[in-house]
C-alpha atoms as a PDB file:
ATOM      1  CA  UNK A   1      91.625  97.905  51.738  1.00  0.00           C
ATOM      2  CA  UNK A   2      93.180  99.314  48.728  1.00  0.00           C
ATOM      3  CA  UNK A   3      97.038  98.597  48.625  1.00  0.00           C
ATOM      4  CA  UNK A   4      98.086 101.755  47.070  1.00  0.00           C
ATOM      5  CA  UNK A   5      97.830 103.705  50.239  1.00  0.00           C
ATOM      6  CA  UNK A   6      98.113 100.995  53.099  1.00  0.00           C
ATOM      7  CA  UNK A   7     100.951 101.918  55.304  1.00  0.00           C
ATOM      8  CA  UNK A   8     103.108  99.987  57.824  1.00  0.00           C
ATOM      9  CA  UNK A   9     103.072 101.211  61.522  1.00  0.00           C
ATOM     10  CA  UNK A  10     106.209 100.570  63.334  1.00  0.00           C
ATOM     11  CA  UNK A  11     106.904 101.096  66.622  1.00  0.00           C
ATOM     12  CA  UNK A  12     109.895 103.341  67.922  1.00  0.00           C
ATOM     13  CA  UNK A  13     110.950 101.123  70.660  1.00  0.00           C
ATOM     14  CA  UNK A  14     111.303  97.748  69.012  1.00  0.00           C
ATOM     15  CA  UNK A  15     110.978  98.436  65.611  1.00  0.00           C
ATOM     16  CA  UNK A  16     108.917  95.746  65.142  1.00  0.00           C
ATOM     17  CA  UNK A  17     106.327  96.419  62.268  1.00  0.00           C
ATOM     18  CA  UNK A  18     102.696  96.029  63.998  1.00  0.00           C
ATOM     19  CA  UNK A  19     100.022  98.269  62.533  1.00  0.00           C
ATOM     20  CA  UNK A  20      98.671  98.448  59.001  1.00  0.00           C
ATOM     21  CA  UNK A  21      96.153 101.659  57.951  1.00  0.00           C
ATOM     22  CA  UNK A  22      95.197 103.836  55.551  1.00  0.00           C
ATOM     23  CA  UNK A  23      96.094 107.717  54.795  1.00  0.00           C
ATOM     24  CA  UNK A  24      94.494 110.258  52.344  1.00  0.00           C
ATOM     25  CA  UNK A  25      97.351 110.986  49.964  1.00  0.00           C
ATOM     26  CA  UNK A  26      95.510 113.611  48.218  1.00  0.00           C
ATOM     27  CA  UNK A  27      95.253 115.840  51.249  1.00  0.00           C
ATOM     28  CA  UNK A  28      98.998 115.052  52.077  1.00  0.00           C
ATOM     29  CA  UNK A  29     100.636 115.352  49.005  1.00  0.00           C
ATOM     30  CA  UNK A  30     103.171 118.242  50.180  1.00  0.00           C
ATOM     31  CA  UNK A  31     103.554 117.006  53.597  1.00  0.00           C
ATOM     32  CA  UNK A  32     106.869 114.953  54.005  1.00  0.00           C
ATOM     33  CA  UNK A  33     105.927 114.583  57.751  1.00  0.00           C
ATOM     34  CA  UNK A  34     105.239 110.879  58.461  1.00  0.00           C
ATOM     35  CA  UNK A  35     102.615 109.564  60.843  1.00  0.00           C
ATOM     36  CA  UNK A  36     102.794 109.386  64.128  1.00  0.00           C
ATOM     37  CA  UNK A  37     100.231 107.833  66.259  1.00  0.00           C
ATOM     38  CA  UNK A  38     100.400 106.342  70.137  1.00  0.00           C
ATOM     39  CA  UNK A  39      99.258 102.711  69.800  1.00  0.00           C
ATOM     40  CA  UNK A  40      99.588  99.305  71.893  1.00  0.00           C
ATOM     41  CA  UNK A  41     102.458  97.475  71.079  1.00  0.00           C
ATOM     42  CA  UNK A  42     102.227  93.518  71.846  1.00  0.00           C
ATOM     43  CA  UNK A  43     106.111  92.914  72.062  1.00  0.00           C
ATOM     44  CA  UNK A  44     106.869  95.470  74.995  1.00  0.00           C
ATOM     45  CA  UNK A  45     103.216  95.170  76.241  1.00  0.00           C
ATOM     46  CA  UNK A  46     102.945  99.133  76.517  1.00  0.00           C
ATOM     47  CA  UNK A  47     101.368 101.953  74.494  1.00  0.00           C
ATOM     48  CA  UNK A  48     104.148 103.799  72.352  1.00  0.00           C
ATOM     49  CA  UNK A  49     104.382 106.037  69.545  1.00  0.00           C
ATOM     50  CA  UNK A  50     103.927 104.374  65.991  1.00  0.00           C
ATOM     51  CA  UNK A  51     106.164 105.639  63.193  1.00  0.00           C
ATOM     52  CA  UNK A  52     105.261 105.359  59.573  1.00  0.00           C
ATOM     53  CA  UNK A  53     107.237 103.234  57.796  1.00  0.00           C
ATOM     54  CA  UNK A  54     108.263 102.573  54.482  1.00  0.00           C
ATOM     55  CA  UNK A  55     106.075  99.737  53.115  1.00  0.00           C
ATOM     56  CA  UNK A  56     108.052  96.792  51.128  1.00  0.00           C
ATOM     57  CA  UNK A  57     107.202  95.003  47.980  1.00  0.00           C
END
């Protein structure tokens, strides 16, 4: 995967970073929206909504 646009998944009920994947910064340049998408998280054992997050150095 190329680093420059891997982003970190968090989830909204823990806040515990668990997802890493890619988006298509060309086609969302002028979008600030942030990605949103329902995934399993393994630390409340339930599906919730994972946040994009900001991804550290």
């Amino acid at each position: 995967m190329s680093q420059d646009n891997l982003i970190k998944l968090r989830c909204t009920e823990c806040e515990q970073p668990n997802y890493f994947t890619r988006k298509n910064m060309a086609k969302t340049k002028g979008e600030a929206t942030k990605l949103e998408l329902k995934k399993h998280c393994p630390t409340c054992n339930t599906h919730t909504v994972h946040r994009e997050a900001k991804k550290s150095k």
